[in-house]
Protein backbone atom coordinates (compact mmCIF):
# COMPACT_ATOMS: atom_id res chain seq x y z
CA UNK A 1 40.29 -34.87 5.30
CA UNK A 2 39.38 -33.19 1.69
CA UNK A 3 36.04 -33.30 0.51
CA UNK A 4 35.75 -36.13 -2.17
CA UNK A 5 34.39 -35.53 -5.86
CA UNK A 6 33.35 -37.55 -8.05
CA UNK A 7 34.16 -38.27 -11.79
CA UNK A 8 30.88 -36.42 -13.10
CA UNK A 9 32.15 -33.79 -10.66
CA UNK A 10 35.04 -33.12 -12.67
CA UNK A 11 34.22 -33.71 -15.74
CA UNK A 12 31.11 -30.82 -15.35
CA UNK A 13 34.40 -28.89 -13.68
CA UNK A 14 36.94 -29.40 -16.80
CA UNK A 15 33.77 -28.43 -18.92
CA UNK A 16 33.39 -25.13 -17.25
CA UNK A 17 37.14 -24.16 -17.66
CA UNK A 18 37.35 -25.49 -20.96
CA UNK A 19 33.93 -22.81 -21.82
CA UNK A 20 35.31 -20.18 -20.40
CA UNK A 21 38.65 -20.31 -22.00
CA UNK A 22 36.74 -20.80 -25.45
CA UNK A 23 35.55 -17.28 -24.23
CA UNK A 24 38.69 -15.77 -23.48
CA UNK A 25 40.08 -16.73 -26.86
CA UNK A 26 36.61 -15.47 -28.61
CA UNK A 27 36.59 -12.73 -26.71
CA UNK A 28 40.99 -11.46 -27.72
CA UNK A 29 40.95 -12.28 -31.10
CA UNK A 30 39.75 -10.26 -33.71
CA UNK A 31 41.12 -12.20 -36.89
CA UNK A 32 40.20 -15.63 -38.83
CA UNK A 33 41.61 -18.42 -37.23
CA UNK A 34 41.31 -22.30 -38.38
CA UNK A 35 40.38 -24.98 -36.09
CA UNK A 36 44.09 -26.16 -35.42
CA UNK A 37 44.58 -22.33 -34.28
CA UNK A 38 41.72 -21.61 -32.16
CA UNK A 39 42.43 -25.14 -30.12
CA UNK A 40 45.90 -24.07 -29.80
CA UNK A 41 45.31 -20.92 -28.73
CA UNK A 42 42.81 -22.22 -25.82
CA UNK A 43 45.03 -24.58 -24.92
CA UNK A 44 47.38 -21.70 -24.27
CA UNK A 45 45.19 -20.10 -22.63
CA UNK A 46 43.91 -23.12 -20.35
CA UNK A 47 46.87 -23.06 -18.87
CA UNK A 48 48.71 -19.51 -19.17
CA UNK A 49 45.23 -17.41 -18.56
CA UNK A 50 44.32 -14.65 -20.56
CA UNK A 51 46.87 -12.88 -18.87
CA UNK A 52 49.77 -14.84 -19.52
CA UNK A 53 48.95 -15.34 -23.52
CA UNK A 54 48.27 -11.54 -23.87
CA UNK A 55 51.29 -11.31 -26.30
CA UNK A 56 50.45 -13.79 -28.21
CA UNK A 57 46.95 -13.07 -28.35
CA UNK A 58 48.19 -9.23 -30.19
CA UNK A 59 50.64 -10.60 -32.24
CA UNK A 60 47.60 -12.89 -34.00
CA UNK A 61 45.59 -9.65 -34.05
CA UNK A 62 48.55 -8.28 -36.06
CA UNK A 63 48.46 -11.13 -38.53
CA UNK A 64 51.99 -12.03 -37.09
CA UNK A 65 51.33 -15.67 -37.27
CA UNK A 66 55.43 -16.48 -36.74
CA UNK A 67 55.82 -14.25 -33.86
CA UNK A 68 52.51 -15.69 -32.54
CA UNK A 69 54.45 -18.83 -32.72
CA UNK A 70 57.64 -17.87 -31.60
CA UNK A 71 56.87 -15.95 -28.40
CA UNK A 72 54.39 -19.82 -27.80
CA UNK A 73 57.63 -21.41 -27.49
CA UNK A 74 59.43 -18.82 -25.02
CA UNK A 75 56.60 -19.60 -22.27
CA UNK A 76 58.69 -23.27 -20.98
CA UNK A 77 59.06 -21.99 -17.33
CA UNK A 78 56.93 -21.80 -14.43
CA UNK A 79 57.95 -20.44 -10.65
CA UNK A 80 59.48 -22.95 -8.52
CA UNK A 81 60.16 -22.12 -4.34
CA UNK A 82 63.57 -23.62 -3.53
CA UNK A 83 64.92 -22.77 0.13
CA UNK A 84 62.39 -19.50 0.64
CA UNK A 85 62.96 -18.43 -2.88
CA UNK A 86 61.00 -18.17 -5.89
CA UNK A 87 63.00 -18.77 -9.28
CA UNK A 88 61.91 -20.09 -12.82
CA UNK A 89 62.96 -22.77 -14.32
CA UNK A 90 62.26 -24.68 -17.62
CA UNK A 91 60.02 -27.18 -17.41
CA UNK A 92 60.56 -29.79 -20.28
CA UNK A 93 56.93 -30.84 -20.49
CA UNK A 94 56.06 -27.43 -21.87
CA UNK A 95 58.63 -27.22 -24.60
CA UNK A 96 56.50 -30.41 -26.47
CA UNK A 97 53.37 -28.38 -25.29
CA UNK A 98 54.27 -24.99 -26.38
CA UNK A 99 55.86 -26.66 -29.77
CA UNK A 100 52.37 -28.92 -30.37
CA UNK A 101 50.54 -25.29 -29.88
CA UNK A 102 52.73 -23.18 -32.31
CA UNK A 103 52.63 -25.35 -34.96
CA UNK A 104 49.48 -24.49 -36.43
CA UNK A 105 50.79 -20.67 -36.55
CA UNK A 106 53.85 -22.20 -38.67
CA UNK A 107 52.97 -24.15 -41.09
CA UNK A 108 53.22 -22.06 -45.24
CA UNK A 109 50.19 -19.30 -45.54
CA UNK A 110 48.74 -19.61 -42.01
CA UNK A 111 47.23 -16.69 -42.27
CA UNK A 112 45.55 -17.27 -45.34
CA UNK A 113 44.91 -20.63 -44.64
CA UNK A 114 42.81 -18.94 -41.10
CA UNK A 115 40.47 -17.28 -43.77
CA UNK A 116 39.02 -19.77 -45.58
């Protein structure tokens, strides 16, 4: 049988992950972002790795906000193993996720509005 955890166990877990992909995000941008962008982006991030929001991670740095946004909302699929082989398929949870996370890259003047 597993070991078992306990609730203060995972919460100082979850509080670890969610510090260190604060740090990733810190650590790959190089431009102003507001509060709604920096929590999307980690919550990208939480779940894709640094790896996986690379892209979007330069397209901020380039001040391209939209294609921030838009290449957010490509990343619906993850890897699923059906008889022996691996294959990707859309995963409707992550099109409200991705969608929730691009929006603050959409709305009018997001860069500017990352500045003040």
């Amino acid at each position: 049988m597993g070991k078992k955890v306990s609730v203060e166990m995972v919460d100082r877990e979850f509080e670890k992950k969610i510090t260190e992909t604060e740090g990733i995000v810190r650590r790959n941008i190089h431009v102003p972002l507001n509060q709604a962008q920096f929590d999307a982006l980690c919550s990208l991030s939480y779940n894709a790795g640094a790896k996986g929001s690379f892209t979007t991670f330069n397209l901020v740095n380039k001040g391209d906000f939209a294609g921030a946004a838009a290449n957010m909302a490509l990343m619906i699929k993850v890897q699923v193993v059906e008889k022996g082989k691996k294959k990707y398929v859309i995963a409707p949870g992550l099109i409200k996720r991705r969608a929730e996370e691009s929006a603050p890259f959409l709305v009018k003047d997001a860069s500017t509005a990352a500045s003040k």
